[in-house]
C-alpha atoms as a PDB file:
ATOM      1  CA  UNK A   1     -15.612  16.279   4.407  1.00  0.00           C
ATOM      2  CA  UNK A   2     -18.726  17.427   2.988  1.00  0.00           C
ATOM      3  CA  UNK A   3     -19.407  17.413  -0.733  1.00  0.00           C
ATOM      4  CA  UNK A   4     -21.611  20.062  -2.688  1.00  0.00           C
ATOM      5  CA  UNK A   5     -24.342  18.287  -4.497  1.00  0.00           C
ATOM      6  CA  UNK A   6     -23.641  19.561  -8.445  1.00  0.00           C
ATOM      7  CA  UNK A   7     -25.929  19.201 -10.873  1.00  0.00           C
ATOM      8  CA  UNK A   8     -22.713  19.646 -13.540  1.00  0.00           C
ATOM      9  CA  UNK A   9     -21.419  16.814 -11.783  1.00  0.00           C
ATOM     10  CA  UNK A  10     -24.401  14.461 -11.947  1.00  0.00           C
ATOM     11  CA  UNK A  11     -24.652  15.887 -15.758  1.00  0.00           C
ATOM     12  CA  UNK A  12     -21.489  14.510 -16.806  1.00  0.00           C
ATOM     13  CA  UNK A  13     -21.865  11.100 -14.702  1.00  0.00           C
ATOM     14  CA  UNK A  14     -25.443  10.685 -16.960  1.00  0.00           C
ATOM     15  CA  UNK A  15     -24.073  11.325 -19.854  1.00  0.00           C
ATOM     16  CA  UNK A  16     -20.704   9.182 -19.321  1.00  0.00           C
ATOM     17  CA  UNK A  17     -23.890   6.655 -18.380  1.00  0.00           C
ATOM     18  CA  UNK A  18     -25.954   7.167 -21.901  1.00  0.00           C
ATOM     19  CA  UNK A  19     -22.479   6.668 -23.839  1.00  0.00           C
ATOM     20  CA  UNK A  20     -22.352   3.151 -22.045  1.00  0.00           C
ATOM     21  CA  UNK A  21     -25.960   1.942 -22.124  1.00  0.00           C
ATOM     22  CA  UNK A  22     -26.066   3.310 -26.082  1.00  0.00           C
ATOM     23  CA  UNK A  23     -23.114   1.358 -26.984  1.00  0.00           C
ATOM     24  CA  UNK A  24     -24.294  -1.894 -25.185  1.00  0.00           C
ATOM     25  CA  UNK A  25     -27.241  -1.756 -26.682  1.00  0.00           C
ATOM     26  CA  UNK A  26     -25.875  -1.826 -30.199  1.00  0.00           C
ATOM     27  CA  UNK A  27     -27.109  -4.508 -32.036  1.00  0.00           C
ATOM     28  CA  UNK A  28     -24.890  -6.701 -35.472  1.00  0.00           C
ATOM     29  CA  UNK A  29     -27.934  -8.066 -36.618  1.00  0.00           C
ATOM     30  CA  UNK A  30     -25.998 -10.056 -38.423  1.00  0.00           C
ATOM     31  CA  UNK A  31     -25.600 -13.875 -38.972  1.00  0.00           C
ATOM     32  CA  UNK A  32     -23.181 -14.866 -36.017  1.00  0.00           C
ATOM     33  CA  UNK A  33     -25.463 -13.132 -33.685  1.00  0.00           C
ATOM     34  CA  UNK A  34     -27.885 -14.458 -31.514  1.00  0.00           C
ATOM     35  CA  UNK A  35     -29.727 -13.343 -28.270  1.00  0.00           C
ATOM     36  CA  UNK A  36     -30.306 -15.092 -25.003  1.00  0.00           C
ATOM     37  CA  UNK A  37     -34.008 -16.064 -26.019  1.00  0.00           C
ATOM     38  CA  UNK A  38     -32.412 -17.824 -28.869  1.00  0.00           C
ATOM     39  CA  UNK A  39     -30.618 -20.340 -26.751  1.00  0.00           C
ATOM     40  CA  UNK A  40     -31.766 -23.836 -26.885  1.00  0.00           C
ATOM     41  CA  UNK A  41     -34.787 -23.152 -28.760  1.00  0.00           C
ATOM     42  CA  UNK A  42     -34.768 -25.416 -32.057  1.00  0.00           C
ATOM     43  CA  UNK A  43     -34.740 -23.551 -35.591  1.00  0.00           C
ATOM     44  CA  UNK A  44     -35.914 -24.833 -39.329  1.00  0.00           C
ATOM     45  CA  UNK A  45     -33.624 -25.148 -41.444  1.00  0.00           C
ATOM     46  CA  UNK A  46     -34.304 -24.435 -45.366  1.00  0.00           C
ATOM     47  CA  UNK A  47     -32.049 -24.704 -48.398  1.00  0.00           C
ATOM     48  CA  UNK A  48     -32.127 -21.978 -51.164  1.00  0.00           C
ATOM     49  CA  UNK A  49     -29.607 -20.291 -53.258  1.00  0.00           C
ATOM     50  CA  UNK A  50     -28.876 -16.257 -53.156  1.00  0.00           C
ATOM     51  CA  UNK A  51     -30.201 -14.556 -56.451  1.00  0.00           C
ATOM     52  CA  UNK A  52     -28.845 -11.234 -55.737  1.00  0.00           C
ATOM     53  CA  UNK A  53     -27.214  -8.926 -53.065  1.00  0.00           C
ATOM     54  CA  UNK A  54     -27.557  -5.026 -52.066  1.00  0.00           C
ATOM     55  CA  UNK A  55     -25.824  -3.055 -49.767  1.00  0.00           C
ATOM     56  CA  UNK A  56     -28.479  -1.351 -47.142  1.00  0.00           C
ATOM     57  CA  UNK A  57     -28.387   0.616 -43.540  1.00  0.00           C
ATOM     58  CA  UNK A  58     -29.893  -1.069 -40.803  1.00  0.00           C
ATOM     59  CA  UNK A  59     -31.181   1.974 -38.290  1.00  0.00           C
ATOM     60  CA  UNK A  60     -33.243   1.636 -35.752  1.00  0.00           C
ATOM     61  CA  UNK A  61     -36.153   4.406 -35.801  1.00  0.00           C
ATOM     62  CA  UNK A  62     -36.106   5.493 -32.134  1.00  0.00           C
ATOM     63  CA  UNK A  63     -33.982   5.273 -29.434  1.00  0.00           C
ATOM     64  CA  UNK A  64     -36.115   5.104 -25.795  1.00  0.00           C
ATOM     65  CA  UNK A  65     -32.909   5.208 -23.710  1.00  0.00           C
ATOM     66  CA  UNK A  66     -30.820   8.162 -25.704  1.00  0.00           C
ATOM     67  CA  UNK A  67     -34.409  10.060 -25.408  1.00  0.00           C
ATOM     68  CA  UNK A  68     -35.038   9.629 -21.648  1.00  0.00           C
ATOM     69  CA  UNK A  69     -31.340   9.896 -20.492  1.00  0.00           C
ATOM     70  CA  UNK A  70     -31.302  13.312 -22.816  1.00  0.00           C
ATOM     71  CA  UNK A  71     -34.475  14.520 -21.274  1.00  0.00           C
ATOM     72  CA  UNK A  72     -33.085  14.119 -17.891  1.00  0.00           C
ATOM     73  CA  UNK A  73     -29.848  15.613 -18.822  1.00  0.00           C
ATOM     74  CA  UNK A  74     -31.235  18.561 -20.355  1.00  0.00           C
ATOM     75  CA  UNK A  75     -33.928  19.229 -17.322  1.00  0.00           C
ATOM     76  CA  UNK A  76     -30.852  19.190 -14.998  1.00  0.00           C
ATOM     77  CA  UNK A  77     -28.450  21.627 -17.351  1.00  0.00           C
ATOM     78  CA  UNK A  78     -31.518  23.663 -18.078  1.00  0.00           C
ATOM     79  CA  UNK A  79     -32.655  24.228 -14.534  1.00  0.00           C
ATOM     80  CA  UNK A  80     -29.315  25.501 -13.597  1.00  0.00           C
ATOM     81  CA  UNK A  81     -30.829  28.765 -16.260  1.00  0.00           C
ATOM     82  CA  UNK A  82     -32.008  31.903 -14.643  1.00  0.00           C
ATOM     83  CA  UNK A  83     -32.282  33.166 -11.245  1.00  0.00           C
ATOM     84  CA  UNK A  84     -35.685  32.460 -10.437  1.00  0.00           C
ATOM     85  CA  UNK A  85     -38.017  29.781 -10.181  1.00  0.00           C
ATOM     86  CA  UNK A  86     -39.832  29.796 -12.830  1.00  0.00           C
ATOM     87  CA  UNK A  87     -37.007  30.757 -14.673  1.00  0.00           C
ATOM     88  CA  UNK A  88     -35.302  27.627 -13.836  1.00  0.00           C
ATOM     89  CA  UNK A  89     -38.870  25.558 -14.260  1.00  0.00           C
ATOM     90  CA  UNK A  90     -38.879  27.281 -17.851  1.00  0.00           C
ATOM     91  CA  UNK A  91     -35.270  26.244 -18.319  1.00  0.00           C
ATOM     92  CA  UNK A  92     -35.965  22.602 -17.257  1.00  0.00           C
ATOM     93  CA  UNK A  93     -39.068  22.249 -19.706  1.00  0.00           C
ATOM     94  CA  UNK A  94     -36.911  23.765 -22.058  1.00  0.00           C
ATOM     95  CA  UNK A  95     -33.776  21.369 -21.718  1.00  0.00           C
ATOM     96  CA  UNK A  96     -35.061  18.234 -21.274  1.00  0.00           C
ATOM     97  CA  UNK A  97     -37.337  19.043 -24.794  1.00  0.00           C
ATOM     98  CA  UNK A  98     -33.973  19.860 -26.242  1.00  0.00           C
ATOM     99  CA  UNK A  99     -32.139  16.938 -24.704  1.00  0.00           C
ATOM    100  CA  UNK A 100     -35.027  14.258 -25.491  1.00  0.00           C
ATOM    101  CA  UNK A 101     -34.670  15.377 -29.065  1.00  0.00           C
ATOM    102  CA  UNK A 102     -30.548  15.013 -29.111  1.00  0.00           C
ATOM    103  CA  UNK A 103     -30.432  11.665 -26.684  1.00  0.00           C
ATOM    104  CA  UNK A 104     -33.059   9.984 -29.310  1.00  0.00           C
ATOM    105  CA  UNK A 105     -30.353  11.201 -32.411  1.00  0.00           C
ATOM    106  CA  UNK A 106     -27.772  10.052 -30.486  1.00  0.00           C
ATOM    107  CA  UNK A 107     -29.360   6.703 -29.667  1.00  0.00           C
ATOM    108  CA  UNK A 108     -30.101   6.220 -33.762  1.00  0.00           C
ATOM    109  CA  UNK A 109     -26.937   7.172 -34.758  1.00  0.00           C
ATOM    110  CA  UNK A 110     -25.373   4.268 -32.516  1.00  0.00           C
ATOM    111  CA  UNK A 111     -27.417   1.894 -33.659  1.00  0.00           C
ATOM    112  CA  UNK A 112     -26.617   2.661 -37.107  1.00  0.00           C
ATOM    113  CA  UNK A 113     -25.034   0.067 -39.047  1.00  0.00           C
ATOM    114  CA  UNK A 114     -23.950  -2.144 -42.302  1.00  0.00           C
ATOM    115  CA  UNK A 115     -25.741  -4.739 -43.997  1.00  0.00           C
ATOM    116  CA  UNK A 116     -26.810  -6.677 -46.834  1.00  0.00           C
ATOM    117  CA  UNK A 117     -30.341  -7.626 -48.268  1.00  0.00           C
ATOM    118  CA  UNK A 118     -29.955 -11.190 -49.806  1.00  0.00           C
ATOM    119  CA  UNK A 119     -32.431 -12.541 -52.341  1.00  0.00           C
ATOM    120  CA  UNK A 120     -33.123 -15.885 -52.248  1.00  0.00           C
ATOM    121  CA  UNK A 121     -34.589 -18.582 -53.844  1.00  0.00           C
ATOM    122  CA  UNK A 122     -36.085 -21.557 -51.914  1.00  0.00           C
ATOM    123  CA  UNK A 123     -35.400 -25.205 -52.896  1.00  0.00           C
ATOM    124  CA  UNK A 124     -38.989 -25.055 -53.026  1.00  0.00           C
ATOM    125  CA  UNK A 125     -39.368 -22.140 -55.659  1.00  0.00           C
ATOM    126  CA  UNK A 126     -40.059 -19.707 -53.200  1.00  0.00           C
ATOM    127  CA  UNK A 127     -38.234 -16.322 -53.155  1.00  0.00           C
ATOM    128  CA  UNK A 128     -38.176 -14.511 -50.403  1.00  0.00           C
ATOM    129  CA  UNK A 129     -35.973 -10.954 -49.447  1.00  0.00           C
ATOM    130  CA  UNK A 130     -33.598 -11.477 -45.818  1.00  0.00           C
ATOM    131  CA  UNK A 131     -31.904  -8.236 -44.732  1.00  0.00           C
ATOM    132  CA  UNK A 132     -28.908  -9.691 -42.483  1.00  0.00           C
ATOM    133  CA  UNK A 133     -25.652  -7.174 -40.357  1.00  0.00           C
ATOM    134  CA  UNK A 134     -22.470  -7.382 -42.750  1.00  0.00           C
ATOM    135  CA  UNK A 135     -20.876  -9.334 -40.752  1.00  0.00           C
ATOM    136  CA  UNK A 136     -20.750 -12.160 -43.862  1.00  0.00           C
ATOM    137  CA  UNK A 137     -20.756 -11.518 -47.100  1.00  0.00           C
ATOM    138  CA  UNK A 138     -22.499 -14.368 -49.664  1.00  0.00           C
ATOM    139  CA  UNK A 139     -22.327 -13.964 -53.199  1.00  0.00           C
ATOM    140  CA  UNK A 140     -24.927 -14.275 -55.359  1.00  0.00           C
ATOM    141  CA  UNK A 141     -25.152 -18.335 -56.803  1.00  0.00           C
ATOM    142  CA  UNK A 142     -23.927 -19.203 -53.456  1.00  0.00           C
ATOM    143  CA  UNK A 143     -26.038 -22.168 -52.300  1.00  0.00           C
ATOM    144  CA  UNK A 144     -26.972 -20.832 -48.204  1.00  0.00           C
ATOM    145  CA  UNK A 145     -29.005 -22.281 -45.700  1.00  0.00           C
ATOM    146  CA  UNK A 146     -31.780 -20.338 -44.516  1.00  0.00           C
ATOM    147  CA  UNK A 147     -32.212 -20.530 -40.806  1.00  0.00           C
ATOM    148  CA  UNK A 148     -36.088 -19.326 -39.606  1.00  0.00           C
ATOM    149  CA  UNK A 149     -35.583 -18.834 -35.438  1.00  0.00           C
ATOM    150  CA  UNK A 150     -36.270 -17.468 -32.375  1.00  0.00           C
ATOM    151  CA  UNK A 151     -33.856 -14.351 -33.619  1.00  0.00           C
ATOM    152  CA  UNK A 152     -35.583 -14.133 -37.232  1.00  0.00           C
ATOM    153  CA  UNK A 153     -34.669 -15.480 -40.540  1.00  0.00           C
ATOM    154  CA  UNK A 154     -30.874 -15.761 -41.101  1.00  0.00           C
ATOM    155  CA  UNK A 155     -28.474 -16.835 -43.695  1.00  0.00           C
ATOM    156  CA  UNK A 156     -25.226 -18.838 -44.134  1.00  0.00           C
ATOM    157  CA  UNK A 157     -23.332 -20.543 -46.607  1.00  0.00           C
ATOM    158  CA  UNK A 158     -24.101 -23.837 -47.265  1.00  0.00           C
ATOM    159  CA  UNK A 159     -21.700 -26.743 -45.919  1.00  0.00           C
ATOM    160  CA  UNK A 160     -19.929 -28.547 -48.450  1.00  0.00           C
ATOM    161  CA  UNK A 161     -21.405 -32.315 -47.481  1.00  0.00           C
END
């Protein structure tokens, strides 16, 4: 049996593709989160007190792989414009623009997400501003420990010794 090559086909296998990669690559940013390069490196550990607490969006400001992956979906759906050559050239210039512009919305919109800037004061006097995910919440007069590591500054509530 011999298959047509489609570029509709290899269109929708992409873009089932981007909708994977995008969602792995979703980051919590938050304080139960850590990467591989955090693993079995040793962090400091301070104690402080939170001050105060906002809400804010964590968003990252470009998404490489929802650009590329729209680029390349919108060459292959735009070449598939026109009868002619350079009609389909014009169309794949055309669509990938248009698809490198929706793939790198795409990719921000994914990686959109909840979070919380603490402020803190240091047992030292210091006070310092740490943007964390929502995945904990920690009222303000809550006595944290402030983690500085290999994934950035983190907080948690303190242990009860």
């Amino acid at each position: 049996m011999i298959t047509e090559f489609s570029p509709r086909k290899v269109a929708v296998g992409a873009f089932a593709a981007l909708t994977l990669a995008l969602t792995g690559c979703a980051n919590s940013y938050g304080a139960g989160t850590a990467t591989p390069g955090a693993v079995g490196q040793a962090s400091t550990v301070y104690q402080g007190t939170v001050t105060s607490v906002r809400a804010v969006t964590i968003q990252s400001d470009r998404s490489l792989i929802g650009t590329a992956t729209g680029a390349v979906l919108g060459g292959l759906a735009g070449s598939e414009l026109g009868g002619g050559d350079k009609a389909q050239t014009a169309g794949a210039i055309g669509g990938a623009v248009i698809g490198g512009i929706a793939g790198n919305a795409a990719g921000k919109a994914v990686g959109k997400q909840q979070g919380y800037a603490y402020i803190v004061r240091f047992s030292t006097g210091d006070v310092k501003e740490i943007i964390q995910g929502a995945d904990v919440y920690i009222a303000p007069g809550t006595p944290v420990d402030i983690i500085a590591g290999a994934d950035g500054w983190k907080l948690v509530p303190a242990a009860a010794y």
